[in-house]
N, C-alpha and C. Protein backbone atom coordinates (compact mmCIF):
# COMPACT_ATOMS: atom_id res chain seq x y z
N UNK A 1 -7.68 3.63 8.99
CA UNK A 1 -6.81 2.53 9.33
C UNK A 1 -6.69 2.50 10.84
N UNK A 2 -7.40 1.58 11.40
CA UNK A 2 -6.77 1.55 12.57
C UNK A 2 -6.01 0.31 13.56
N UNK A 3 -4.73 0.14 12.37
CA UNK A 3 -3.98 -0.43 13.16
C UNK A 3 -2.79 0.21 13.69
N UNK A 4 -2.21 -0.32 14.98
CA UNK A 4 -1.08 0.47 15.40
C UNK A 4 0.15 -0.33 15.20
N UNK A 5 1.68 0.50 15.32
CA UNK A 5 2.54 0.14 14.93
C UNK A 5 2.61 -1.36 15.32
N UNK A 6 3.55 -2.64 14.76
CA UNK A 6 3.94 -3.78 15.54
C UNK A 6 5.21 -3.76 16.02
N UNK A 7 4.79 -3.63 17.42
CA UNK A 7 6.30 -3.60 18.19
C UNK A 7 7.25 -4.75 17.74
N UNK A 8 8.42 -3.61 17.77
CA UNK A 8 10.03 -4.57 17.39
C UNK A 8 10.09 -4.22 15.81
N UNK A 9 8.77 -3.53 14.87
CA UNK A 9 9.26 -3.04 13.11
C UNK A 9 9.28 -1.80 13.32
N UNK A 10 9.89 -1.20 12.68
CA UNK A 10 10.04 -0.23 12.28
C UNK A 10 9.65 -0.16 10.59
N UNK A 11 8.07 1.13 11.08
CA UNK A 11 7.32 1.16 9.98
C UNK A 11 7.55 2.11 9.31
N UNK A 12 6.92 3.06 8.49
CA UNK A 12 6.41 3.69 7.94
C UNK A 12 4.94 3.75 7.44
N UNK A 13 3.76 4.24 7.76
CA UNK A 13 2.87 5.07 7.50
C UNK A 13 2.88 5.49 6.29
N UNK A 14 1.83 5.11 5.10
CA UNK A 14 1.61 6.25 3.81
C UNK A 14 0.12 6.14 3.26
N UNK A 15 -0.37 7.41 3.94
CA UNK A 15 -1.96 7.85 3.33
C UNK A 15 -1.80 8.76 2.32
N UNK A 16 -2.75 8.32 1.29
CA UNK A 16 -2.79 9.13 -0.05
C UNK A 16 -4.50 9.63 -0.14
N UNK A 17 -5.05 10.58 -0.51
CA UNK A 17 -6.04 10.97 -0.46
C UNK A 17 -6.44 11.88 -1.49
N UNK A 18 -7.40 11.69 -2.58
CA UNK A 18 -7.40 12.81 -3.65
C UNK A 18 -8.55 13.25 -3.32
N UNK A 19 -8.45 14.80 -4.02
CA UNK A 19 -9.20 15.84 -3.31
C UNK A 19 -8.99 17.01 -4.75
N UNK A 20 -10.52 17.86 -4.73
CA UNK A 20 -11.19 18.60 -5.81
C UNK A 20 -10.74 19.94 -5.13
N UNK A 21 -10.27 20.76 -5.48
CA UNK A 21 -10.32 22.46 -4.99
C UNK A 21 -9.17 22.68 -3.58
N UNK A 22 -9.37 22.87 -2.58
CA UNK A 22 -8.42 23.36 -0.92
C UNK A 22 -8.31 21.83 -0.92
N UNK A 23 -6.90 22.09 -0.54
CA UNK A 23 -6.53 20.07 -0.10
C UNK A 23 -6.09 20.08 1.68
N UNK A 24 -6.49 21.10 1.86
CA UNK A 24 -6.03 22.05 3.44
C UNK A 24 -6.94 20.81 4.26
N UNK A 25 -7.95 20.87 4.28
CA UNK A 25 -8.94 20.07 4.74
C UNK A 25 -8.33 18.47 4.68
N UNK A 26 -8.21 18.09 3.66
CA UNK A 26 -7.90 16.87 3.60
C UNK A 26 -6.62 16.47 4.08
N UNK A 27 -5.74 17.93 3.95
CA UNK A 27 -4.18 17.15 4.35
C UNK A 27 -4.45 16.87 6.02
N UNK A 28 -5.43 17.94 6.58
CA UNK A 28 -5.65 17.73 8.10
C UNK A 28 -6.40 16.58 8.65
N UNK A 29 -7.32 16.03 7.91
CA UNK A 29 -7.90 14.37 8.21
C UNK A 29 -6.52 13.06 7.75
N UNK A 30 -5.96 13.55 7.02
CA UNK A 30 -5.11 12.11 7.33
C UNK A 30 -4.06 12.36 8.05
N UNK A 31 -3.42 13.77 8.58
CA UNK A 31 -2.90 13.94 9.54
C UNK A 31 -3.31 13.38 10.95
N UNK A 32 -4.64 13.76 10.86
CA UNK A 32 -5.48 13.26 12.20
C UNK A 32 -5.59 11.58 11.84
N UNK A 33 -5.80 11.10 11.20
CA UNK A 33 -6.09 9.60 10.83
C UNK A 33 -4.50 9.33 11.00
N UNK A 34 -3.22 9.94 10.81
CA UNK A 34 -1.78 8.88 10.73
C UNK A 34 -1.98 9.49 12.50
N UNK A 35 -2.15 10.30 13.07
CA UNK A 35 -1.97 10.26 14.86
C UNK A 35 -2.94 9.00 15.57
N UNK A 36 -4.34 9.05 15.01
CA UNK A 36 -5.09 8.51 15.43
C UNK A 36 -4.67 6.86 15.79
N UNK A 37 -3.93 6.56 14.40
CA UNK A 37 -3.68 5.17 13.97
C UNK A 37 -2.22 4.55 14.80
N UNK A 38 -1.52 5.70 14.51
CA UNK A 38 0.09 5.06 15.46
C UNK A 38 -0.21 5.61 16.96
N UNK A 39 -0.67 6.35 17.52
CA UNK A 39 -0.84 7.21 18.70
C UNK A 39 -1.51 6.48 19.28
N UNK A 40 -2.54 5.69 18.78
CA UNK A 40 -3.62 5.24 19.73
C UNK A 40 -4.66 5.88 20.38
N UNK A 41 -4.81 6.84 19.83
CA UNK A 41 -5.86 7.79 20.54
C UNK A 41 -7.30 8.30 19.50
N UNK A 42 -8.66 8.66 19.89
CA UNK A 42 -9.41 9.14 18.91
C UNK A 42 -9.15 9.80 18.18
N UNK A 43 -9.31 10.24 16.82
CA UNK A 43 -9.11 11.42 16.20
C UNK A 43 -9.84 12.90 16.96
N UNK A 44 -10.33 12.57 17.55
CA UNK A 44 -10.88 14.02 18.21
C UNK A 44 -9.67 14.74 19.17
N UNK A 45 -8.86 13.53 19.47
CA UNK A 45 -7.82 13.81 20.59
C UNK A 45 -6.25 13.94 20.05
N UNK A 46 -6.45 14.21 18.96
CA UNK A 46 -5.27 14.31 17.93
C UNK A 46 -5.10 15.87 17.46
N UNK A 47 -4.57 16.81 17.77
CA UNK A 47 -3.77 18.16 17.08
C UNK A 47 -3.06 18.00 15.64
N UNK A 48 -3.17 18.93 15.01
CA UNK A 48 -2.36 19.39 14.25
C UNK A 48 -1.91 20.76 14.17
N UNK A 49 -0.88 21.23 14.19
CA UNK A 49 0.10 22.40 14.11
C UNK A 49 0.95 22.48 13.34
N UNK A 50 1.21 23.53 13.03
CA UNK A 50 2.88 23.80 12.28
C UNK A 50 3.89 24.12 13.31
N UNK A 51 5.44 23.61 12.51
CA UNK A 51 6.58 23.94 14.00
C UNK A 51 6.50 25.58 12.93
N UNK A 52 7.42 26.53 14.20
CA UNK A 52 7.83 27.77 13.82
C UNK A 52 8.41 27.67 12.16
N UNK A 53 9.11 26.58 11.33
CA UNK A 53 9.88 26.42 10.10
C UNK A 53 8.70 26.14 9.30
N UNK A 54 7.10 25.75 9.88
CA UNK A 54 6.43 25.29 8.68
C UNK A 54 6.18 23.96 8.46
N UNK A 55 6.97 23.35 9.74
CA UNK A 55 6.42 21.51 8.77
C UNK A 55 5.51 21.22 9.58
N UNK A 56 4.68 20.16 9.45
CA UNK A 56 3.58 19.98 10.45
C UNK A 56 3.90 18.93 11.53
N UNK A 57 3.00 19.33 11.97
CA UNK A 57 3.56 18.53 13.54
C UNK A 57 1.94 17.54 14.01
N UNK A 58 1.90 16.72 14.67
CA UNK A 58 1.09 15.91 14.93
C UNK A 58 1.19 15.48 16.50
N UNK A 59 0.19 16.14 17.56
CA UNK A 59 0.29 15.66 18.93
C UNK A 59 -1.34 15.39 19.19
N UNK A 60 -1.09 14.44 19.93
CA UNK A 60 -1.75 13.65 21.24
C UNK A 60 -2.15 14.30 22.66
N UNK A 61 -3.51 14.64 22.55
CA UNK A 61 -4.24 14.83 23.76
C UNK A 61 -3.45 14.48 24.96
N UNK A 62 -2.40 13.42 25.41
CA UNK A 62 -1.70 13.28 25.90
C UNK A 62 -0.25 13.62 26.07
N UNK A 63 0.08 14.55 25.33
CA UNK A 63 1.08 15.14 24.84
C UNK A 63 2.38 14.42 23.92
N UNK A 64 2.56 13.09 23.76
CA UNK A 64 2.85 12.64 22.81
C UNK A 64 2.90 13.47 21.25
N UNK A 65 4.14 13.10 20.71
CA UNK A 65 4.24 13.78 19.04
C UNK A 65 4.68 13.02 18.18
N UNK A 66 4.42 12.76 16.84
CA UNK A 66 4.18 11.87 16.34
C UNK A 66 4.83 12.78 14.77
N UNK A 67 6.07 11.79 14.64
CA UNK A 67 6.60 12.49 13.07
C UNK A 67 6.07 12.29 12.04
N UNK A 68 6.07 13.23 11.01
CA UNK A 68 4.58 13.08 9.73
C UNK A 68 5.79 14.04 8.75
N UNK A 69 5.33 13.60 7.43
CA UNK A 69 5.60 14.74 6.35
C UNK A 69 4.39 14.35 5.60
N UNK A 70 4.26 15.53 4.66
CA UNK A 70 3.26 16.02 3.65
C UNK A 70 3.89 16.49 2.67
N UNK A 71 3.06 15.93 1.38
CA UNK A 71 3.35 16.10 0.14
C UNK A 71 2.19 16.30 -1.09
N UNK A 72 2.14 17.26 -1.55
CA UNK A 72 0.74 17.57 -2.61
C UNK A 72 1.48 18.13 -3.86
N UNK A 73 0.63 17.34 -4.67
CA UNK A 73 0.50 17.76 -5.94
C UNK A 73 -1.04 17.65 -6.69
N UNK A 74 -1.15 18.52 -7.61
CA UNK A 74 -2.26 19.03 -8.31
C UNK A 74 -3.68 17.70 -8.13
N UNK A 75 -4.20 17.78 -6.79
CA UNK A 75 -5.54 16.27 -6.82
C UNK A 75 -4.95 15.44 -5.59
N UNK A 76 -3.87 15.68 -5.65
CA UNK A 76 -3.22 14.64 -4.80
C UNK A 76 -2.75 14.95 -3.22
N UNK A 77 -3.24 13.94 -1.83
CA UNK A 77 -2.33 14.85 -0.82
C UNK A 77 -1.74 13.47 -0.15
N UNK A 78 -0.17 13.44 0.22
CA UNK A 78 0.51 12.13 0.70
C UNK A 78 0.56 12.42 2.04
N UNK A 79 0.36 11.75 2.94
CA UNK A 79 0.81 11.91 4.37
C UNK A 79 1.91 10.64 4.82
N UNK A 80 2.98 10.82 5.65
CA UNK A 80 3.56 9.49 5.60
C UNK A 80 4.07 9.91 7.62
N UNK A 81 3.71 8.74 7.89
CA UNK A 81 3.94 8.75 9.59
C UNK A 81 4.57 7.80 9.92
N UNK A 82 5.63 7.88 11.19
CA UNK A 82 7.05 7.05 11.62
C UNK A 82 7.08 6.98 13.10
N UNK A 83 6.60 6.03 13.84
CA UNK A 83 6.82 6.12 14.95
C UNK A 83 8.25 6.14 15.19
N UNK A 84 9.12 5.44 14.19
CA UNK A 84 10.24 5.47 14.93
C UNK A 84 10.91 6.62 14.84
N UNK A 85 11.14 7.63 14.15
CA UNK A 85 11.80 8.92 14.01
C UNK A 85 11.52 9.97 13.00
N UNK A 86 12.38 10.15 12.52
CA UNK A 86 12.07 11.49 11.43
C UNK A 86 11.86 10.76 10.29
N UNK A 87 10.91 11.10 9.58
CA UNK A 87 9.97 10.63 7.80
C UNK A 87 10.05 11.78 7.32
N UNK A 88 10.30 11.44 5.61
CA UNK A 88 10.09 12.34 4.77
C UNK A 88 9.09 12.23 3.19
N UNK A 89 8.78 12.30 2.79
CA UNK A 89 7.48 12.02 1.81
C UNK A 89 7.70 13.14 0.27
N UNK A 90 7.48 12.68 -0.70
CA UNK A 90 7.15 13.45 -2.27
C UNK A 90 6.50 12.76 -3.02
N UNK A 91 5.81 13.55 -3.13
CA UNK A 91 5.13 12.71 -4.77
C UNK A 91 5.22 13.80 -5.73
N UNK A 92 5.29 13.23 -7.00
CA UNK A 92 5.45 14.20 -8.29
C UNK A 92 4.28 13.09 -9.30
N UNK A 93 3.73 13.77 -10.03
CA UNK A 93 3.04 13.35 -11.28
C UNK A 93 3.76 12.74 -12.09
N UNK A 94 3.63 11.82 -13.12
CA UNK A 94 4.12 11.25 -14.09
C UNK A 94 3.97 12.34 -14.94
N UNK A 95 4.99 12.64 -15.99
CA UNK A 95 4.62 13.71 -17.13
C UNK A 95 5.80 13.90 -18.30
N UNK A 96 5.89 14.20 -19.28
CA UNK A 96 7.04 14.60 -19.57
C UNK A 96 7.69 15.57 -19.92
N UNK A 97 8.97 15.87 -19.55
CA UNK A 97 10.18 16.37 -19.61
C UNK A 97 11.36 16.02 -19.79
N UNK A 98 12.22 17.27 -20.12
CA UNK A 98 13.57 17.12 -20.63
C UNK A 98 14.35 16.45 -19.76
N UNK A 99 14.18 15.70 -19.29
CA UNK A 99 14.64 14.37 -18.14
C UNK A 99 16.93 15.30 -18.36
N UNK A 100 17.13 14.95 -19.28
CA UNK A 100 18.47 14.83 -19.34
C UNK A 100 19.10 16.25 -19.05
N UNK A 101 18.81 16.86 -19.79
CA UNK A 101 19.16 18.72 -19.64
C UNK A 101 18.75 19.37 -18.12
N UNK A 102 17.66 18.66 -17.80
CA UNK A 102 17.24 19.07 -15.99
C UNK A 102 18.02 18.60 -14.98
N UNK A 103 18.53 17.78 -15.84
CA UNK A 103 19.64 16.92 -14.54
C UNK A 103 20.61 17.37 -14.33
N UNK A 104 21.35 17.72 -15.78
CA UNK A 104 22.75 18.66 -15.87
C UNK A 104 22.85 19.52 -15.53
N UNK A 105 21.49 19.98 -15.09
CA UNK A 105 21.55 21.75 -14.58
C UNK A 105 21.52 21.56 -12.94
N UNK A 106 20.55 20.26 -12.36
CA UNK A 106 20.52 20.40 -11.07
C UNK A 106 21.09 19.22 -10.32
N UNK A 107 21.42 18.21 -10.89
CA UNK A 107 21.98 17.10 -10.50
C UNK A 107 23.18 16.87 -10.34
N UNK A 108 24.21 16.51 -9.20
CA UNK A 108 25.44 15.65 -9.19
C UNK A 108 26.06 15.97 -11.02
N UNK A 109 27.27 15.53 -11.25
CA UNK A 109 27.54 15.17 -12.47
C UNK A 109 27.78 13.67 -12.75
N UNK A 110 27.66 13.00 -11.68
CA UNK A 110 27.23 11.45 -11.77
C UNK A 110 26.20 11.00 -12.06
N UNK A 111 25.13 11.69 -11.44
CA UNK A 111 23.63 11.67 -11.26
C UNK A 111 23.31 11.48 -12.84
N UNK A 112 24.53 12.98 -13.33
CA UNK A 112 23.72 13.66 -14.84
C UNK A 112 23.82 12.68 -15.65
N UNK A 113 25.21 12.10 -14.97
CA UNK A 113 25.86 11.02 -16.57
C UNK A 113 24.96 9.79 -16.17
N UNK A 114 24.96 9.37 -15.12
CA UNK A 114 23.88 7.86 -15.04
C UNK A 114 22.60 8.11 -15.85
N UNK A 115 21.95 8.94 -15.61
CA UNK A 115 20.52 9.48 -16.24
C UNK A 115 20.63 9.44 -17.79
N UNK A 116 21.46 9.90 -18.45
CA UNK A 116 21.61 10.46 -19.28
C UNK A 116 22.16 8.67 -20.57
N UNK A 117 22.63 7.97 -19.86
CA UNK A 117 23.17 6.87 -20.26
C UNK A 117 21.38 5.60 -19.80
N UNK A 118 20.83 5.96 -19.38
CA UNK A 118 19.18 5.22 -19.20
C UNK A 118 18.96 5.08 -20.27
N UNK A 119 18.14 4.50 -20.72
CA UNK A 119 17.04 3.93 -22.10
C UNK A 119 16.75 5.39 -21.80
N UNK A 120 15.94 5.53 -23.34
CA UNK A 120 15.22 7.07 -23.20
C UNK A 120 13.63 6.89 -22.48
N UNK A 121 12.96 5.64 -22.88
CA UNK A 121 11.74 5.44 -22.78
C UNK A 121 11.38 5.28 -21.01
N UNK A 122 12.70 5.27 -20.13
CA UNK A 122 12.07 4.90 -18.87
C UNK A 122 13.19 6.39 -18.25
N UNK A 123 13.62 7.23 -19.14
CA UNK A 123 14.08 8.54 -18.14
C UNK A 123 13.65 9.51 -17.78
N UNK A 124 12.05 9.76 -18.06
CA UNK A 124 11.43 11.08 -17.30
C UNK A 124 11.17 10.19 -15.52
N UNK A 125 10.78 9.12 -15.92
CA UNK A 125 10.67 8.26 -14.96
C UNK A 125 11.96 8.24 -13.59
N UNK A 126 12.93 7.87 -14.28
CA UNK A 126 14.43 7.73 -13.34
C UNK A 126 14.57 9.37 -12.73
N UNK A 127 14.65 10.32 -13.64
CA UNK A 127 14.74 11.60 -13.05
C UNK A 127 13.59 11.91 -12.24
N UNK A 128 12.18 11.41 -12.16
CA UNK A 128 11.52 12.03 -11.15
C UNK A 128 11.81 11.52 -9.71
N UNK A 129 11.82 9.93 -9.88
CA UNK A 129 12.33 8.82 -8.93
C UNK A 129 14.00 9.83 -8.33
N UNK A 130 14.80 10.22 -8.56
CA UNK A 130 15.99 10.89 -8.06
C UNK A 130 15.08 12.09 -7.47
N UNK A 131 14.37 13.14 -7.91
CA UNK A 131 13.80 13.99 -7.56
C UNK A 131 13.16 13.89 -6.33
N UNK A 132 12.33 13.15 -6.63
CA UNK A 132 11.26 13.06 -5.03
C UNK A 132 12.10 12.32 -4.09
N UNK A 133 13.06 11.76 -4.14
CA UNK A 133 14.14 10.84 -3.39
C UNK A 133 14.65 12.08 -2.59
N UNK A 134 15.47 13.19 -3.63
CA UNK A 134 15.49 14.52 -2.87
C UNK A 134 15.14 14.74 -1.81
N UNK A 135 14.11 15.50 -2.19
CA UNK A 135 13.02 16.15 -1.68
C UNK A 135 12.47 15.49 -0.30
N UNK A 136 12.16 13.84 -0.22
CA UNK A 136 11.98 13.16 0.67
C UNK A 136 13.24 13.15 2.05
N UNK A 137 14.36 12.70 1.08
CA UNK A 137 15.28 12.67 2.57
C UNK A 137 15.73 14.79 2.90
N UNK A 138 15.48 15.62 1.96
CA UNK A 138 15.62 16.77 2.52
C UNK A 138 14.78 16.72 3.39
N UNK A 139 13.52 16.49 3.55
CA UNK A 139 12.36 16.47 4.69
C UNK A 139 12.72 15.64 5.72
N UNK A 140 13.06 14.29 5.70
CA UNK A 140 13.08 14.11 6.59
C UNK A 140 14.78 14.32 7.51
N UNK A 141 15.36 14.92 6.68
CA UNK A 141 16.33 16.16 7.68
C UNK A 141 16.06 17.43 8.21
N UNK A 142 14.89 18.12 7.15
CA UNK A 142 14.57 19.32 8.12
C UNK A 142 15.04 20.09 7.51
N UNK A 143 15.72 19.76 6.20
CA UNK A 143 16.12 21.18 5.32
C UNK A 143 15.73 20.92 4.07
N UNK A 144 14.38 20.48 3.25
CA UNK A 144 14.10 20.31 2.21
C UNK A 144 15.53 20.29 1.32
N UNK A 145 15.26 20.93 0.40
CA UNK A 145 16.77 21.34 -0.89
C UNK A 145 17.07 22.21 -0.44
N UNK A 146 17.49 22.96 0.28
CA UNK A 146 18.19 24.35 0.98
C UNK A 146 19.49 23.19 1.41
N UNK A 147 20.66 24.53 0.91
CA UNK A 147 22.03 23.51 1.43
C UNK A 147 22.34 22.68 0.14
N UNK A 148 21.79 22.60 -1.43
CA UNK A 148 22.49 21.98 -2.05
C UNK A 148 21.70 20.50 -2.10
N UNK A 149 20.31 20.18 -1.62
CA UNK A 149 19.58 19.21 -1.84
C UNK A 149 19.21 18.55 -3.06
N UNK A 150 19.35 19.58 -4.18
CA UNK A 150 18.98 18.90 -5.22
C UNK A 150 20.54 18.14 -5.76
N UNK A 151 21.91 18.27 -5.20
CA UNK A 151 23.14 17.76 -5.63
C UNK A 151 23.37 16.65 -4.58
N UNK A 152 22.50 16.96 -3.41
CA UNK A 152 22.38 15.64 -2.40
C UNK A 152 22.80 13.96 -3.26
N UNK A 153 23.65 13.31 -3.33
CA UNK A 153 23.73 12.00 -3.59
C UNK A 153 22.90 11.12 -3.48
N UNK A 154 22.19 10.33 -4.36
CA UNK A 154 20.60 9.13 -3.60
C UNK A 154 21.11 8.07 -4.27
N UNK A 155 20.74 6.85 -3.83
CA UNK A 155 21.15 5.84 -4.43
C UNK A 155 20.14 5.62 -5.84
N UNK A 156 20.97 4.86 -6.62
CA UNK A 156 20.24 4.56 -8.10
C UNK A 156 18.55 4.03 -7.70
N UNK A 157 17.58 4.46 -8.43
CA UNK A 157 16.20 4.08 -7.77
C UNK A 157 16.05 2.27 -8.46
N UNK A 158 15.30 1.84 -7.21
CA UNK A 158 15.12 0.32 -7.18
C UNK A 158 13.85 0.24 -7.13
N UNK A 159 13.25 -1.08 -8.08
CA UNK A 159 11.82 -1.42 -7.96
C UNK A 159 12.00 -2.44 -6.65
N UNK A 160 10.64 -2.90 -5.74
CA UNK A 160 10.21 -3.73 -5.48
C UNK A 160 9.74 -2.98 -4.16
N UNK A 161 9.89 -1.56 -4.00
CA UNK A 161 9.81 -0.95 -2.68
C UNK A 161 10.60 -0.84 -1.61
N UNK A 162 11.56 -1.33 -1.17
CA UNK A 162 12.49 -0.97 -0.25
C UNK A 162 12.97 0.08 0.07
N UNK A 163 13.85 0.23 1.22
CA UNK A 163 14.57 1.43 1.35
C UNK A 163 15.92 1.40 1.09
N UNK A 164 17.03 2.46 0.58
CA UNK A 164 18.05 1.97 0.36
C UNK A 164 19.04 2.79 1.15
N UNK A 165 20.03 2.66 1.43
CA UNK A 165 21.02 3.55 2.23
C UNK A 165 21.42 4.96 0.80
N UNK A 166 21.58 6.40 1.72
CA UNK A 166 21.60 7.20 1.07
C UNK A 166 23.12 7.63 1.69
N UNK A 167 24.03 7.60 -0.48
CA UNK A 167 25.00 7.78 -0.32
C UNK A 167 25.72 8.98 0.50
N UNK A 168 26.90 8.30 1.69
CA UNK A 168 27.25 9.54 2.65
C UNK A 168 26.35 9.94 3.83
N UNK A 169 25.28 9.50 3.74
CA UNK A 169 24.62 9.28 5.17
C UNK A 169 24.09 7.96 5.51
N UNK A 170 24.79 7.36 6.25
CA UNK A 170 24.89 5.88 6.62
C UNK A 170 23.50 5.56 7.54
N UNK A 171 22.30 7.07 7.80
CA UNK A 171 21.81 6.93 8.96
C UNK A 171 20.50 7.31 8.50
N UNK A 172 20.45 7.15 7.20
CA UNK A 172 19.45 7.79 6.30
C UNK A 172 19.07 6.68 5.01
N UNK A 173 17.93 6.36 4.59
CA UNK A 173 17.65 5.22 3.65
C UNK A 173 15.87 5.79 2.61
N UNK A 174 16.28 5.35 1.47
CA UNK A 174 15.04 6.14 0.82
C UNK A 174 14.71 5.22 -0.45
N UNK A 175 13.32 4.96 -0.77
CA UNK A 175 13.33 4.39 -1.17
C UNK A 175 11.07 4.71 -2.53
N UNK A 176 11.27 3.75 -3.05
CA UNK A 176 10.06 4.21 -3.92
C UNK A 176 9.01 3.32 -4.04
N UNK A 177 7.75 2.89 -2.90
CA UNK A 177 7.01 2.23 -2.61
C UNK A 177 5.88 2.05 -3.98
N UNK A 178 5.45 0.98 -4.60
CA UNK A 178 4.75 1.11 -5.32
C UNK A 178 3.69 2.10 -5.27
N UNK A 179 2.48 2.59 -6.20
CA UNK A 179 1.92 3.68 -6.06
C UNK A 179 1.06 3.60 -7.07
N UNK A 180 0.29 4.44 -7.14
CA UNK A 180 -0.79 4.64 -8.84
C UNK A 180 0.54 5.01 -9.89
N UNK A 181 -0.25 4.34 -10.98
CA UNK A 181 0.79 4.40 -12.17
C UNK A 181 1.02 6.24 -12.19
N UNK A 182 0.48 7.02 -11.90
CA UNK A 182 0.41 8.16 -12.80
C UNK A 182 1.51 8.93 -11.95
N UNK A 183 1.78 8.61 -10.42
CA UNK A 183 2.46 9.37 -9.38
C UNK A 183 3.75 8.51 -9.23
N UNK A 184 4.67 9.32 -8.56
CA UNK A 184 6.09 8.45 -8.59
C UNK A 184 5.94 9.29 -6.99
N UNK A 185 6.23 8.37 -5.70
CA UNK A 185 6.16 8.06 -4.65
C UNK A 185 7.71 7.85 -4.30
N UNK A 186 8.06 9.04 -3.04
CA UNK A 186 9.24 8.82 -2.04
C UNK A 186 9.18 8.68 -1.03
N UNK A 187 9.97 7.65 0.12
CA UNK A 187 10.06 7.64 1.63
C UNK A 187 11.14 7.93 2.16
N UNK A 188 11.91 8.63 2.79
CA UNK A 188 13.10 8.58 3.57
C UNK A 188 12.81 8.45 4.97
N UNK A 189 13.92 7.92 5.65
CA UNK A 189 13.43 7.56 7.21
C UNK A 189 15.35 7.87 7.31
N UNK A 190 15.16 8.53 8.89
CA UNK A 190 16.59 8.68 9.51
C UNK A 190 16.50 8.27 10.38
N UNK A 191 17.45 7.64 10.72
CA UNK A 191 18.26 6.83 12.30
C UNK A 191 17.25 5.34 12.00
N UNK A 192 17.44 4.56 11.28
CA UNK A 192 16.87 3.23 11.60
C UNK A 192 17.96 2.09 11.43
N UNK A 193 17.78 1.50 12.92
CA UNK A 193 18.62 0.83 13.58
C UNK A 193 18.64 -0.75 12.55
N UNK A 194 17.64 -1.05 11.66
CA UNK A 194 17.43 -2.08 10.76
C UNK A 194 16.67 -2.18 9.72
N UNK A 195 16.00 -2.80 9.09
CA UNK A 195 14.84 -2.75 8.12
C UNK A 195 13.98 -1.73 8.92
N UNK A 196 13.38 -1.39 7.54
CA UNK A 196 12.15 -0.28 7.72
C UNK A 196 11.24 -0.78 6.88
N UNK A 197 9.87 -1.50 6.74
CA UNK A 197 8.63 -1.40 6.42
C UNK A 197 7.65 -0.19 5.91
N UNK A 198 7.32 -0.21 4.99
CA UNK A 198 6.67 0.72 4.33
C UNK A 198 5.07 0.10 3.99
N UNK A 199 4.42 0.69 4.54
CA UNK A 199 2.41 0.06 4.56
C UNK A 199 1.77 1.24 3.69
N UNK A 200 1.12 0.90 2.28
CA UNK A 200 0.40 1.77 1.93
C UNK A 200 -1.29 1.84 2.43
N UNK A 201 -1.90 2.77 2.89
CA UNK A 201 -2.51 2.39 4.02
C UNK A 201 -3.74 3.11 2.61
């Protein structure tokens, strides 16, 4: 992809890439492909590193840094990049489980009772959609679920892709971009001053 951000939106970045055996390799080309693309620079002139905590980091031959999260599951590797600030990214597989009993154990007791009151036929669905919602705005705070992330508050999940304000942080918005049927897809973005755009690239 090589277009760069359009000044005055505030985007979001999301490369998906499937991959047979080490996804190490691959998570590092679309790392290099989300610098290449918002950075403006070759991929040859693009770094990747880990900070001291483990998350990856993305700089510019020019010293420029460029916020990214990563997300893999079994085939699958998500990269999601934000010029404007901190991004956070999950994907989980479609599959099923005890949707209702997983919730009560790790969810809010609002969370548990909303879930639990769903049609049955669309709640492995709603509980993964709360899950990777998690997981996403824990990332893009910098403390995954450490601190009580999985009781973190998210707003009820919405189709059409948007982002939504995340209850109790007024400065934080997350949301579930369409995706392959089989994966359920999260974005969180912090500090955005208005709409946020989401490009599946």
């Amino acid at each position: 992809m090589n277009q760069l951000p359009v000044p005055g939106r505030d985007t979001v970045y999301v490369w998906t890439g499937r991959a047979t055996g080490d996804q190490r390799e691959l998570t590092r080309r679309l790392l290099r492909r989300a610098g290449s693309a918002l950075l403006g620079r070759p991929e040859a002139g693009i770094g990747v590193e880990r900070t001291p905590g483990g998350r990856p980091e993305v700089r510019a031959d020019d010293g420029r840094r460029l916020p990214v999260s990563v997300s893999h599951v079994e085939g699958v590797v998500v990269v999601a990049a934000r010029a404007g600030g901190p991004v956070g990214v999950d994907v989980e597989r479609r599959r099923p489980l005890p949707a209702t009993s997983l919730a009560r154990r790790w969810y809010a007791p609002d969370e548990a009772d909303w879930l639990a009151a769903r049609d049955e036929t669309g709640r492995e669905l709603d509980f993964l959609r709360l899950w990777t919602a998690k997981e996403a705005v824990g990332k893009a705070l910098g403390r995954g679920l450490r601190d009580g992330g999985l009781r973190r508050r998210m707003p009820p999940p919405h189709g059409g892709g948007g982002l939504w304000p995340v209850p109790g942080r007024p400065d934080a918005r997350v949301g579930h971009p369409a995706g392959a049927d089989e994966l359920v897809l999260a974005v969180a973005v912090l500090g955005a001053a208005g709409p946020v755009e989401v490009v599946l690239a």
